[in-house]
Protein backbone atom coordinates (compact mmCIF):
# COMPACT_ATOMS: atom_id res chain seq x y z
CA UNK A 1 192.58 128.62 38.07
CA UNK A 2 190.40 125.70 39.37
CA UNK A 3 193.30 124.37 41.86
CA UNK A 4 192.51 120.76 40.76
CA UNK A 5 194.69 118.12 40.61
CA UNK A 6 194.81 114.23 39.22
CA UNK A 7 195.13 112.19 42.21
CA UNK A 8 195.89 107.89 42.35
CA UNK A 9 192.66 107.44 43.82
CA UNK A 10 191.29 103.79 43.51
CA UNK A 11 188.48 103.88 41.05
CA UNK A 12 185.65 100.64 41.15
CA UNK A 13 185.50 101.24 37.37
CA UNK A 14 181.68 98.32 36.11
CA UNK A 15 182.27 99.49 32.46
CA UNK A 16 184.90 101.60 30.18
CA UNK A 17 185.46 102.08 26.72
CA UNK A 18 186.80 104.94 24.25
CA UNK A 19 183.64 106.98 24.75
CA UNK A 20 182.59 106.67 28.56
CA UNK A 21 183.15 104.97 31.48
CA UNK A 22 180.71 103.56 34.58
CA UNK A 23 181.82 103.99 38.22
CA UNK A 24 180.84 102.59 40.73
CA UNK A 25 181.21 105.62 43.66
CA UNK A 26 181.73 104.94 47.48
CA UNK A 27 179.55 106.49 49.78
CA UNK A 28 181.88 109.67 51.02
CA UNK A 29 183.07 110.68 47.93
CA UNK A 30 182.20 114.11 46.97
CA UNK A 31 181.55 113.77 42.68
CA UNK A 32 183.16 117.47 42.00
CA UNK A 33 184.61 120.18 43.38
CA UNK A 34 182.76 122.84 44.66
CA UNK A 35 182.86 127.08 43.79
CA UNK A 36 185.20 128.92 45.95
CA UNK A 37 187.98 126.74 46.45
CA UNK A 38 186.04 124.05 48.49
CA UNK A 39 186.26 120.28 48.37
CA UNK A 40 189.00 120.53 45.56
CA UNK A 41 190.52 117.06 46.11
CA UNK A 42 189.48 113.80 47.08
CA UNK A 43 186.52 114.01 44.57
CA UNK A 44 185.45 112.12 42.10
CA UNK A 45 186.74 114.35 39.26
CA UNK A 46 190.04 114.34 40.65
CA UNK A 47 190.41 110.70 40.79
CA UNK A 48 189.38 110.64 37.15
CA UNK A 49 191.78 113.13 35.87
CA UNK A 50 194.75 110.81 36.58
CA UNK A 51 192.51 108.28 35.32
CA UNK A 52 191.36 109.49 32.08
CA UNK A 53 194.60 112.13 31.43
CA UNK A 54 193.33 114.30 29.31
CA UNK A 55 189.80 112.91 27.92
CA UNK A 56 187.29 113.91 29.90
CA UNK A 57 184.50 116.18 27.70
CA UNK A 58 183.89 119.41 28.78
CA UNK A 59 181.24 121.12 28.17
CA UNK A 60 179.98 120.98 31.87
CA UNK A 61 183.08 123.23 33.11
CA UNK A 62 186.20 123.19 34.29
CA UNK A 63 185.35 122.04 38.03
CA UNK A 64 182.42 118.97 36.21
CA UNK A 65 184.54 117.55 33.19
CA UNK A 66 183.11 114.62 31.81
CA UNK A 67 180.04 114.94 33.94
CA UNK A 68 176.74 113.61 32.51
CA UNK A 69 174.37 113.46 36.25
CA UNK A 70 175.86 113.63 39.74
CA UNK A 71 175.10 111.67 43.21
CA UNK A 72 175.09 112.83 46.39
CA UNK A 73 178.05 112.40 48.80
CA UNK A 74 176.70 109.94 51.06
CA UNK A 75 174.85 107.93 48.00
CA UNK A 76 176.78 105.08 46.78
CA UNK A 77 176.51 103.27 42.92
CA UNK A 78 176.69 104.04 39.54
CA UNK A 79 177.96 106.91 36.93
CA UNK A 80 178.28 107.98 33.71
CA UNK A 81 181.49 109.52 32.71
CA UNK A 82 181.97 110.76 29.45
CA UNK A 83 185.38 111.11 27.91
CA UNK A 84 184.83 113.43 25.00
CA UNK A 85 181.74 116.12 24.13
CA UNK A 86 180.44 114.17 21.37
CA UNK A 87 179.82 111.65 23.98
CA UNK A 88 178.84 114.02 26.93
CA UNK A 89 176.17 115.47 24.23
CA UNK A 90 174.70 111.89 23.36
CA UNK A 91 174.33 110.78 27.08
CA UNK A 92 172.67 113.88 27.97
CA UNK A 93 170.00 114.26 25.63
CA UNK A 94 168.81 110.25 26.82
CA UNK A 95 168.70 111.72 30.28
CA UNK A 96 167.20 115.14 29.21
CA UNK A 97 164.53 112.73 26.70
CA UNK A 98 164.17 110.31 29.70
CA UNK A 99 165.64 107.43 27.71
CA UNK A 100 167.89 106.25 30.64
CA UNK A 101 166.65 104.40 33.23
CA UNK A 102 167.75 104.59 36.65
CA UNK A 103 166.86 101.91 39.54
CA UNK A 104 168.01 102.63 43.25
CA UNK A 105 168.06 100.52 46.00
CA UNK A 106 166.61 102.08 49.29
CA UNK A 107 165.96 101.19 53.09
CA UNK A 108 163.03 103.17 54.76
CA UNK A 109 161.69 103.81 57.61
CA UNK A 110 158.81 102.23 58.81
CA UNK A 111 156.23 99.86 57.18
CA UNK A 112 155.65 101.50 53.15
CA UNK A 113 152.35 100.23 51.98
CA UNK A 114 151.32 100.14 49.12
CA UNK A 115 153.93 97.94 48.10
CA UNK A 116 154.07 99.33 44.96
CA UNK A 117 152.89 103.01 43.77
CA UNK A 118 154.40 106.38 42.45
CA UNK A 119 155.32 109.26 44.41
CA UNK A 120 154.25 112.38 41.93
CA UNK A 121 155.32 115.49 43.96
CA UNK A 122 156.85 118.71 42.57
CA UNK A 123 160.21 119.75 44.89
CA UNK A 124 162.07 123.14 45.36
CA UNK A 125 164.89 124.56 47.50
CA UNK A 126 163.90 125.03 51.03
CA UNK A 127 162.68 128.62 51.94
CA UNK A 128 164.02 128.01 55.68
CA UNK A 129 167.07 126.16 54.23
CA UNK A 130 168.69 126.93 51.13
CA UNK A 131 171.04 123.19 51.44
CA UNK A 132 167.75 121.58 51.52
CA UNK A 133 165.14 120.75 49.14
CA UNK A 134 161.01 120.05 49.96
CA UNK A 135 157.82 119.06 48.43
CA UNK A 136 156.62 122.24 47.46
CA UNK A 137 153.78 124.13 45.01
CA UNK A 138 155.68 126.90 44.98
CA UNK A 139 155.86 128.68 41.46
CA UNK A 140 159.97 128.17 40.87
CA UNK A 141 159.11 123.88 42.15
CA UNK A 142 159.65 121.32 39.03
CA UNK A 143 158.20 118.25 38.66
CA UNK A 144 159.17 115.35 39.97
CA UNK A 145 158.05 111.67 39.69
CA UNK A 146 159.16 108.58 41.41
CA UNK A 147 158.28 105.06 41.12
CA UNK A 148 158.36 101.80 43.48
CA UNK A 149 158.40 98.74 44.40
CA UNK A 150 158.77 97.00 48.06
CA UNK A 151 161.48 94.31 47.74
CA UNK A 152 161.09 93.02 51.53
CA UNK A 153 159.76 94.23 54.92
CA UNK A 154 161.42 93.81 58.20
CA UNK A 155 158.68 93.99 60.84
CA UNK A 156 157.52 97.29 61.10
CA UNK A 157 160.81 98.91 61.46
CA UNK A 158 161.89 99.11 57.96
CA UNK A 159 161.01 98.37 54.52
CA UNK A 160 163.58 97.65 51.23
CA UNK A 161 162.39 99.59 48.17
CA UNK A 162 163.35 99.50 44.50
CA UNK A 163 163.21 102.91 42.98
CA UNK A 164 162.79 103.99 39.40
CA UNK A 165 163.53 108.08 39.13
CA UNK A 166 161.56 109.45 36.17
CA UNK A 167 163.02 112.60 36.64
CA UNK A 168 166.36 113.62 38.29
CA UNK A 169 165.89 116.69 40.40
CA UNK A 170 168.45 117.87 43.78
CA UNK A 171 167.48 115.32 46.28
CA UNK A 172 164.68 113.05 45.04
CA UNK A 173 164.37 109.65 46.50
CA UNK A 174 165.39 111.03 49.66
CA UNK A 175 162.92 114.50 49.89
CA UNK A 176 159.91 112.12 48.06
CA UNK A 177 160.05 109.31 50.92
CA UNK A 178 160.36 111.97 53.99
CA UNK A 179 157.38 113.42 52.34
CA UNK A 180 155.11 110.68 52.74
CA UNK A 181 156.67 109.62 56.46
CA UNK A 182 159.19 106.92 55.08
CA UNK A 183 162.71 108.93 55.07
CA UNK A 184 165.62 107.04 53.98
CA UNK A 185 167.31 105.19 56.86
CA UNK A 186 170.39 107.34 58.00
CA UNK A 187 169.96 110.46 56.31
CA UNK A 188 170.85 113.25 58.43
CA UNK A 189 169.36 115.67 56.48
CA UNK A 190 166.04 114.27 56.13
CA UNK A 191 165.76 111.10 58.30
CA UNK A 192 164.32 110.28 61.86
CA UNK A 193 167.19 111.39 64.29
CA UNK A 194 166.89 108.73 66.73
CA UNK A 195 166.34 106.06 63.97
CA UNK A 196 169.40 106.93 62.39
CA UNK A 197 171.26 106.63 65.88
CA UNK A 198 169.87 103.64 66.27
CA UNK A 199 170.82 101.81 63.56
CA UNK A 200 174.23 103.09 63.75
CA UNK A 201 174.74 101.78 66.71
CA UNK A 202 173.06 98.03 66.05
CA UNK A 203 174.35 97.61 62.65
CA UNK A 204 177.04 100.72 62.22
CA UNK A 205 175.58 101.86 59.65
CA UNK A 206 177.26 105.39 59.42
CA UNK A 207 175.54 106.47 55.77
CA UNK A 208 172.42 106.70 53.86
CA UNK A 209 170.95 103.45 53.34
CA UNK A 210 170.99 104.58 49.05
CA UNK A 211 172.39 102.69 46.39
CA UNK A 212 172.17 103.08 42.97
CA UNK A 213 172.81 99.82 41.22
CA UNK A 214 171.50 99.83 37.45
CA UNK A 215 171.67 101.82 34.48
CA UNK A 216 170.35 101.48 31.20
CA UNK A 217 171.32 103.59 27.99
CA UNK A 218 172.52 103.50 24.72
CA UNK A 219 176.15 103.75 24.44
CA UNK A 220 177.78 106.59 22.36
CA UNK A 221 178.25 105.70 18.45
């Protein structure tokens, strides 16, 4: 048994329809459960099962119904759900073709020139750390391509970037930016330590500074 449960949690729901549905996730939220009887309420998923009852696709598992791509705990913004496999099947080949675009919003560290360029690095788990991913060539690393563009710079200190992911792997935006010297402000994973204090304690900003605001697809027929 997966122990889950539908629980009233408040959903920010940007679009729904027979097919699918959009949510906008808070930064905290965990999307699924994880194996072993970890994190098995309070996610995401649970919050949709009282939502959707019963129509959630799933061909992703019992712990990821309905699942099309995933964000990371601390990342806040947008989701595809999908409420039946026909529709799980038709949102994941656009992602696995690369037909949906998706645009983040990021603050950086430090003073990202050029404003506007690619970041073309392959990334793999972390040999010293298996929750961690890095630019690596190692043979088992995939490809991974990010583009930008600066949206505004304050001072030297930080810079707001736009973000187009080509490609979806563990980790991107915030493992491409600590790889050229520009981690995301607050993440603790990745991120400048005393930054991060920093800028919790001038602006309370207890989360990474990652948002992602637009999605563009094709709906299910």
């Amino acid at each position: 048994e997966t122990g889950l449960l539908a629980q009233d949690i408040p959903l920010s729901i940007v679009y729904e329809d027979g097919d699918m549905l959009i949510v906008n996730k808070p930064a905290g939220m965990i999307v699924h459960p994880t194996d072993h009887g970890q994190n098995v309420s309070g996610t995401l998923i649970n919050a949709l099962l009282y939502h959707c009852r019963d129509q959630l696709g799933t061909i992703n598992g019992e712990l990821r119904p309905g699942l099309v791509h995933r964000l990371d705990k601390d990342t806040s913004g947008l989701i595809m759900i999908a409420k039946n496999d026909d529709s799980m099947r038709h949102l994941a080949k656009q992602i696995e073709q690369k037909k949906v675009t998706k645009i983040y919003t990021a603050l950086v560290c430090g003073h990202l020139v050029p404003a506007q360029g690619s970041i073309e690095a392959p990334i793999s788990r972390s040999d010293g750390n298996r929750k961690k991913m890095s630019v690596s060539n190692a043979a088992n690393a995939r490809y991974a391509l990010s583009h930008y563009e600066v949206l505004e710079y304050f001072g030297q200190e930080y810079t707001l970037v736009k973000i187009q992911i080509i490609t979806g792997r563990t980790h991107q935006i915030r493992v491409h930016f600590a790889s050229i010297n520009h981690p995301v402000v607050g993440d603790a994973t990745y991120g400048y330590h005393q930054i991060n204090l920093n800028i919790m304690e001038t602006a309370k900003l207890k989360r990474q500074f990652l948002h992602a605001g637009q999605l563009s697809f094709t709906l299910p027929n």
